[in-house]
Protein backbone atom coordinates (compact mmCIF):
# COMPACT_ATOMS: atom_id res chain seq x y z
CA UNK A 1 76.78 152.95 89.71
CA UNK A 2 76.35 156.33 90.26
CA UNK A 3 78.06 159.28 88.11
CA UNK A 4 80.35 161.83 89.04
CA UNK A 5 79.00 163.77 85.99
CA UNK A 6 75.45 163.90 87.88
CA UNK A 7 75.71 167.24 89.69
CA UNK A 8 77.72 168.66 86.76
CA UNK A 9 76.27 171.79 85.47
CA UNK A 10 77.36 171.39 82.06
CA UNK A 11 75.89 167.94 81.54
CA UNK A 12 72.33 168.50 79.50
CA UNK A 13 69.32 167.50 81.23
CA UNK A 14 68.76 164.39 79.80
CA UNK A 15 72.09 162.98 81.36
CA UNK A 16 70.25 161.72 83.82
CA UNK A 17 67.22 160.43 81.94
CA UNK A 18 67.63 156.45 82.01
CA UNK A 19 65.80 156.43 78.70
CA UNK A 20 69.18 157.77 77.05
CA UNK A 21 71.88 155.18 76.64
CA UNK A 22 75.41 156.84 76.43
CA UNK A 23 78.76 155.18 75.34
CA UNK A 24 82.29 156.33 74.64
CA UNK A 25 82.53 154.68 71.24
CA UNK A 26 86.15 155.23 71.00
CA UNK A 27 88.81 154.98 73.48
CA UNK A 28 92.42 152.76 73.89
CA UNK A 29 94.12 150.95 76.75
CA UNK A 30 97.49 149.28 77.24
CA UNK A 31 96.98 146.67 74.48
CA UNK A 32 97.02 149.00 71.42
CA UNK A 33 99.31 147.89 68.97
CA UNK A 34 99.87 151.29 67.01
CA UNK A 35 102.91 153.70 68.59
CA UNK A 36 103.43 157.05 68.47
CA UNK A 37 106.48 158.67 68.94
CA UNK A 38 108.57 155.23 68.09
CA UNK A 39 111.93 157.12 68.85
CA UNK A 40 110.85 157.32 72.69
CA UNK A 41 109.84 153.82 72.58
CA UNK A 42 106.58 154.68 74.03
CA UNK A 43 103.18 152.95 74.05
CA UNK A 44 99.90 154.39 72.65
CA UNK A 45 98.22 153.99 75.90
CA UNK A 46 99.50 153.04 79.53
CA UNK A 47 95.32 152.45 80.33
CA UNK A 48 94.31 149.30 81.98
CA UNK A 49 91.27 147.75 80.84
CA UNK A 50 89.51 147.54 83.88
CA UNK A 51 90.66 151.33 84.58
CA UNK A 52 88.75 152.37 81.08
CA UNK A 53 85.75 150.07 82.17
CA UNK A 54 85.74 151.60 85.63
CA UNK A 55 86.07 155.26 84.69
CA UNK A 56 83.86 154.99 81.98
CA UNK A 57 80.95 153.75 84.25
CA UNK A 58 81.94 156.36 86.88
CA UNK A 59 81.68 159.38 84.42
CA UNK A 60 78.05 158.11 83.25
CA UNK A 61 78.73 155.83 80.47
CA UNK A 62 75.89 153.24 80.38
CA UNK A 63 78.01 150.80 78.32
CA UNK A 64 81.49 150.61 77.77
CA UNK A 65 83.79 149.21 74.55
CA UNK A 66 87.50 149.76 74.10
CA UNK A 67 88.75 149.94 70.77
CA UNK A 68 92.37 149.20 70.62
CA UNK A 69 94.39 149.39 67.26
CA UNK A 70 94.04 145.93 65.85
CA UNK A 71 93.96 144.04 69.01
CA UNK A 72 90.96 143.12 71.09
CA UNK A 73 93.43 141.80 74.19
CA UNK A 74 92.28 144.44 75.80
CA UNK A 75 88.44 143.60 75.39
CA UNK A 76 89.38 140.02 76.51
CA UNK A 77 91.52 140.93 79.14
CA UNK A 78 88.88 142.60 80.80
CA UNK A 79 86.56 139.73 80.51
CA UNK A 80 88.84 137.54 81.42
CA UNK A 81 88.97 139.45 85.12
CA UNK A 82 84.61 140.25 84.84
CA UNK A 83 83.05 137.59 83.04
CA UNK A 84 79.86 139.16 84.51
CA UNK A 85 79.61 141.94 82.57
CA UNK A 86 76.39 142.58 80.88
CA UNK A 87 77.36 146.21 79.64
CA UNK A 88 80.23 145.94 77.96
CA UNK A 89 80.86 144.66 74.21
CA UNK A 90 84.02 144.06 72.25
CA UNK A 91 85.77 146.38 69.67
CA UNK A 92 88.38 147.17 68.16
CA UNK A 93 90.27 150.35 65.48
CA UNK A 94 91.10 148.37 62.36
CA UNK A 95 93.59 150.17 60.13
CA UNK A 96 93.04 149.45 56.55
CA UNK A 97 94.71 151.20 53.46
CA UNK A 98 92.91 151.76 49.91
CA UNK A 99 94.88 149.63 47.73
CA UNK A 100 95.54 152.09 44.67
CA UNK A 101 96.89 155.33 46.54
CA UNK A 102 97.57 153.75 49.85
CA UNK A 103 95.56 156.09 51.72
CA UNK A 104 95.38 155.23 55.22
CA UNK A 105 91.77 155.02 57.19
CA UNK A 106 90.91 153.79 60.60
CA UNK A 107 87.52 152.20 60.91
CA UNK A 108 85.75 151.12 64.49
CA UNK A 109 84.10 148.02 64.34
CA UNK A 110 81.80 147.32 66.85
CA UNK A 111 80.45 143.78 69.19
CA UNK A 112 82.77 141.22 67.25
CA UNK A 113 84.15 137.97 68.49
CA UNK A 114 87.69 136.77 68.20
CA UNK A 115 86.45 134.75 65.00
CA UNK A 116 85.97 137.45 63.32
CA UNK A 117 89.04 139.55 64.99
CA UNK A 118 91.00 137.43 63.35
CA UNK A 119 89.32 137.45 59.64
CA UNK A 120 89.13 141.03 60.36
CA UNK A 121 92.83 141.32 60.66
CA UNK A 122 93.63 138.94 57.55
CA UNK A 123 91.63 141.58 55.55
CA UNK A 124 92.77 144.49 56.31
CA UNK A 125 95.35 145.00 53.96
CA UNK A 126 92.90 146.01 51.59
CA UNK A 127 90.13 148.12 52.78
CA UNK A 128 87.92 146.80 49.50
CA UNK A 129 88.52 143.23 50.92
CA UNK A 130 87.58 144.47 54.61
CA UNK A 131 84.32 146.31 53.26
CA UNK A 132 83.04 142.93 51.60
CA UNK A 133 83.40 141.02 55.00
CA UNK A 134 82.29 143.65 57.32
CA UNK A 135 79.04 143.62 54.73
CA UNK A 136 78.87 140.02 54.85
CA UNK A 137 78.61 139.34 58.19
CA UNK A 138 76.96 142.56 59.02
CA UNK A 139 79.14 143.89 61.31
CA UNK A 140 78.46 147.45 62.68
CA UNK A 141 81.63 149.64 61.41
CA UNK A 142 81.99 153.26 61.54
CA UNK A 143 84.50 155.47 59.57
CA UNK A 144 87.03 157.56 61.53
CA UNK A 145 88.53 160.71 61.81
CA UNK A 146 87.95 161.19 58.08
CA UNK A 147 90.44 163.48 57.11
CA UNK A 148 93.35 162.75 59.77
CA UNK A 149 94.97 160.58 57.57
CA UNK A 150 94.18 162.24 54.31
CA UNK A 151 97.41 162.68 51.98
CA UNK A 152 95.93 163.68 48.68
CA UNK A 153 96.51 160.67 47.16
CA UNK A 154 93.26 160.82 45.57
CA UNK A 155 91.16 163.46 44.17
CA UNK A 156 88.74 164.77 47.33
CA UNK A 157 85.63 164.17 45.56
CA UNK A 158 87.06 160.82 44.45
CA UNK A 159 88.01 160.01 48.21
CA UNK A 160 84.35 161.32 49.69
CA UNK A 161 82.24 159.32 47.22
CA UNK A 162 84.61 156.08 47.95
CA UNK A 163 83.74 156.75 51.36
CA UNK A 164 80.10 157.13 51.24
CA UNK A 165 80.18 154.22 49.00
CA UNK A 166 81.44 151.77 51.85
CA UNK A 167 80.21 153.43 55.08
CA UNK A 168 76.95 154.24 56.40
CA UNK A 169 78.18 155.46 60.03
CA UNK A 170 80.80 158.16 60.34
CA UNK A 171 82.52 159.64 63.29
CA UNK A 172 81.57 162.96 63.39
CA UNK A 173 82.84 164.02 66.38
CA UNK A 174 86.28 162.84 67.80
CA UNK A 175 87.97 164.13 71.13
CA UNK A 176 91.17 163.86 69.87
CA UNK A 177 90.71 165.79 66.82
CA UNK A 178 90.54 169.70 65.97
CA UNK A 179 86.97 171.60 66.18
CA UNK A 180 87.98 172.56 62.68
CA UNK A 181 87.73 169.13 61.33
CA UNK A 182 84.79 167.88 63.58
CA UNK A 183 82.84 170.71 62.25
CA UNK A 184 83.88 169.87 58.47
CA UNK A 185 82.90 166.36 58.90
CA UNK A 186 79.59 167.03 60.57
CA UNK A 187 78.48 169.80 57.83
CA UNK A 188 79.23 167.27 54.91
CA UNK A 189 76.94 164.72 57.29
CA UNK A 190 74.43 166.82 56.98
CA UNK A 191 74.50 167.10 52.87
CA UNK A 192 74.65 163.87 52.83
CA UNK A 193 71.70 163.56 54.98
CA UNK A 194 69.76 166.17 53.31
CA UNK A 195 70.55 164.75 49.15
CA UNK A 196 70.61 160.52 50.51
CA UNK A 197 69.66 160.30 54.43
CA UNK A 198 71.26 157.00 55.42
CA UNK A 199 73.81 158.17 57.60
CA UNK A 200 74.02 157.56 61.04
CA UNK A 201 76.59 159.77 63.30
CA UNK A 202 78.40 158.76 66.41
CA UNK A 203 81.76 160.10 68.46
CA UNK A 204 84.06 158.83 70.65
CA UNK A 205 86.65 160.57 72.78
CA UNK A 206 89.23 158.63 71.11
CA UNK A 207 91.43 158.97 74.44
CA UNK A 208 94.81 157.24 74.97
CA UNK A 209 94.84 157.94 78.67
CA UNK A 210 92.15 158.21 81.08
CA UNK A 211 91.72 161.97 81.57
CA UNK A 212 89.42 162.70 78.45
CA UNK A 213 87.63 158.93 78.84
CA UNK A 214 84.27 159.54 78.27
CA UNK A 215 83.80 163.57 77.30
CA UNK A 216 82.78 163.06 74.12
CA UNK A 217 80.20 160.26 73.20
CA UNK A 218 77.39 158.68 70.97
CA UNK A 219 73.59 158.74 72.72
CA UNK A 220 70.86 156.47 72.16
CA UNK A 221 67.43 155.52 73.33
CA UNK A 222 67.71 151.62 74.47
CA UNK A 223 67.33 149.30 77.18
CA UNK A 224 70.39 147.25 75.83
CA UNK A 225 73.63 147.13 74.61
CA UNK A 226 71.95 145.29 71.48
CA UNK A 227 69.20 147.99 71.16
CA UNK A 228 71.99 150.96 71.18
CA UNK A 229 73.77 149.59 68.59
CA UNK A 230 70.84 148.87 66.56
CA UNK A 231 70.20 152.80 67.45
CA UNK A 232 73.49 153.49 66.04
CA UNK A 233 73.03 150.86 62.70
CA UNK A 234 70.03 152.81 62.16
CA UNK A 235 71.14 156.38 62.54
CA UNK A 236 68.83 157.23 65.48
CA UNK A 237 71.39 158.65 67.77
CA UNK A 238 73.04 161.51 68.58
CA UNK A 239 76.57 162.97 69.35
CA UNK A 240 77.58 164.20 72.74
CA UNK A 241 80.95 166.59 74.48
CA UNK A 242 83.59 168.56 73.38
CA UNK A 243 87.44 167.96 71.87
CA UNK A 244 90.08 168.21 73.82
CA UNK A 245 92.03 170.98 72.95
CA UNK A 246 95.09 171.43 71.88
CA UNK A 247 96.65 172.20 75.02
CA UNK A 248 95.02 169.17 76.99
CA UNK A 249 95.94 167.09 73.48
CA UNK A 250 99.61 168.08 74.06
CA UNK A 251 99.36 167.50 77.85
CA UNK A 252 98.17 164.13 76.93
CA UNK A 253 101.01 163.02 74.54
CA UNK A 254 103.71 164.32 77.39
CA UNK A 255 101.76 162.23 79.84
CA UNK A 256 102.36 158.97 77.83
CA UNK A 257 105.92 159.87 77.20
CA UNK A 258 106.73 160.56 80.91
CA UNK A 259 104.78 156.84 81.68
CA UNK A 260 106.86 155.28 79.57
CA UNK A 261 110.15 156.23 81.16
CA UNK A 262 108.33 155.80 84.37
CA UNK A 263 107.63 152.24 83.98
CA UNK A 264 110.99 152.08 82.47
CA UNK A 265 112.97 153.28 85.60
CA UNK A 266 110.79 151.19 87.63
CA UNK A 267 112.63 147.80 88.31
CA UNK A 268 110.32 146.39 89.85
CA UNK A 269 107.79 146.31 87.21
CA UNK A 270 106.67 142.87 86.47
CA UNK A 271 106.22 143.29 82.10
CA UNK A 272 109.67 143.18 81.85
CA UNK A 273 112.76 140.76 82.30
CA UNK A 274 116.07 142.66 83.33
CA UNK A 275 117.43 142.27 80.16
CA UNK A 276 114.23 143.50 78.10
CA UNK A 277 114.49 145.95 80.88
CA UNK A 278 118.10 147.47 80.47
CA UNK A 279 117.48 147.15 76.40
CA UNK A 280 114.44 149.45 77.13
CA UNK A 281 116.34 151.59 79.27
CA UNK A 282 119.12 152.00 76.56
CA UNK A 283 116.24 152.71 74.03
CA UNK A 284 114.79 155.58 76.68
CA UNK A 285 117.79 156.79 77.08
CA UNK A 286 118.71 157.47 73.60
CA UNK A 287 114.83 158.64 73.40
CA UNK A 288 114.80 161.01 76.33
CA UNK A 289 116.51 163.75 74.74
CA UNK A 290 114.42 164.19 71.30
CA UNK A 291 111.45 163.94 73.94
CA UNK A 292 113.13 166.98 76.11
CA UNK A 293 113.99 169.20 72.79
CA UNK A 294 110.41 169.03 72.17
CA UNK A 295 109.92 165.96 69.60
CA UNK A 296 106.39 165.13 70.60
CA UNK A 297 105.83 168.81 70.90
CA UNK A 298 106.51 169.55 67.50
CA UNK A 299 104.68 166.17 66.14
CA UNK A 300 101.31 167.41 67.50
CA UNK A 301 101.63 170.76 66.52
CA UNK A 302 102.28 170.22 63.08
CA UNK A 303 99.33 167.32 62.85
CA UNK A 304 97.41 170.00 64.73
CA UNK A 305 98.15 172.56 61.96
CA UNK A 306 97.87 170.04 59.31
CA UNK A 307 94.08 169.32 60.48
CA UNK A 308 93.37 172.98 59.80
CA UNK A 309 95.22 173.36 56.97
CA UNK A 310 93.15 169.98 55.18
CA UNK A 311 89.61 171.12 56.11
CA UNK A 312 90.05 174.84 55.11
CA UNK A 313 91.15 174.16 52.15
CA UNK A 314 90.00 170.12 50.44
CA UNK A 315 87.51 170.05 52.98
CA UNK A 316 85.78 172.97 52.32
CA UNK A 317 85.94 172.96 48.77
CA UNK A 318 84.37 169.55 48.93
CA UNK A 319 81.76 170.71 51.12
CA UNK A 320 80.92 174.31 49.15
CA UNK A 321 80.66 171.37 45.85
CA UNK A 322 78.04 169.28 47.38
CA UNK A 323 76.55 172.38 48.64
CA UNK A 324 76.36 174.12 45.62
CA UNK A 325 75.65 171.32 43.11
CA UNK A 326 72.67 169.00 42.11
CA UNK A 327 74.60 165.45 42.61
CA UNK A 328 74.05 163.30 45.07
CA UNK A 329 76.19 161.88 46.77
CA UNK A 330 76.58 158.14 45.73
């Protein structure tokens, strides 16, 4: 299949080089579990599987994964409709807590079967408990968005070390996410890499609908899906594209908000019953109005802000430590 991306002047020259393997390593559909913006009722993602599979390929992704919070319906789903498919592999974002603090992380694991979906998901609870299996049964798993979800619950250092303890792969770069922290994560990669080395580095666009699919993504040289994500395991790949913004970011929660009344209003969609659809309506309606005063508006801004705030100040003390000191990190 040929990409749209081909012509594009600000793809690198190698974009075309069929040596180099690229893949969105983190994107949603329909099936995501986790909501935003509960008080609208909406869903995380209004993407069709075969839509993320389809753009994906059509914006030069070699081989596509979808990586839905705690659900791999959407994998199956997918596979259900193209058994055929040679390049594509199941994932899934597994949210797991530390058990002490109750600090909240998001880890990608990668080419699992619904076996271990499902131990996966008995685990989670505990990301100790997770770590153990995910080392048992070697299962590729890369940390997320590091300091997203970071609530000082733990000392920094305390938090980093854990971190490095459990995870050998790290997003580094995440579509979603401020240039701010993508740039704080990638800098402490690159202590770590200098003190320790194993660390391997990948991205994902980490988009919930299908207009940044596939602008930011991991690279490899490999024939196979197998041989890209023994690339990845093995920290000989590279990172790819550019974050969203926060204008397109905010453009892109209004867009799921506005689908979800959409598909509300629209009677003749076939998810719902008419009762589940006049209960949803109800819900919308008592949503609509936080979503018009600017609800969503205000969410993203102040996780926006609270991005910055994290990295300029725990981030970059953490970093200037490691920096500055002899230790390595453990």
């Amino acid at each position: 299949m040929s990409s749209r991306n081909d012509n594009d002047p600000e793809q690198p020259e190698w974009f075309a080089d069929r040596r180099f393997k690229k893949v969105d390593l983190h994107c949603h559909s329909v099936f995501s579990t986790f909501k935003y913006f509960r008080i609208a009722n909406t869903r995380d993602s209004y993407n069709r599987p075969e839509e993320v599979y389809r753009l994906a390929k059509e914006r030069g992704m070699d081989f596509v994964t979808i990586t839905d919070h705690d659900s791999i319906d959407g994998c199956l789903s997918l596979l259900d409709r193209r058994p055929d498919l040679d390049d594509f592999f199941i994932s899934e974002e597994v949210e797991t807590w530390f058990p002490d603090t109750r600090q909240r992380i998001h880890v990608n694991v990668f080419d699992i079967d619904e076996k271990q979906h499902e131990e996966i998901q008995r685990r989670r609870r505990n990301i100790y408990d997770l770590h153990d299996y995910l080392r048992e049964e070697r299962i590729l798993a890369s940390a997320n968005h590091m300091f997203q979800n970071y609530r000082m619950r733990n000392s920094p250092r305390r938090y980093f070390e854990e971190m490095l303890r459990m995870f050998d792969i790290f997003e580094v770069k995440n579509g979603a996410m401020t240039s701010h922290h993508n740039r704080l994560v990638e800098d402490l990669m690159a202590v770590v890499r200098e003190k320790r080395g194993a660390v391997s580095l990948v991205a994902g666009s980490d988009a919930h609908t299908l207009a940044p699919l596939a602008r930011v993504y991991t690279v490899a040289e490999a024939a196979t899906v197998s041989e890209f994500l023994e690339k990845v395991r093995g920290g000989t790949c590279f990172v790819w594209g550019s974050e969203m913004g926060f204008r397109m970011l905010l453009s892109d929660v209004y867009r799921m908000v506005f689908r979800y009344y959409g598909s509300v209003l629209d009677w003749k969609n076939p998810e719902f019953t008419g009762v589940e659809k006049a209960r949803h309506l109800a819900i919308a309606a008592c949503g609509a109005p936080f979503s018009a005063a600017g609800l969503p508006f205000a969410v993203t801004t102040l996780n926006y802000l609270k991005q910055i705030f994290v990295t300029k100040t725990v981030g970059q003390e953490l970093l200037e430590h490691w920096e500055g000191s002899g230790d390595e990190p453990s």
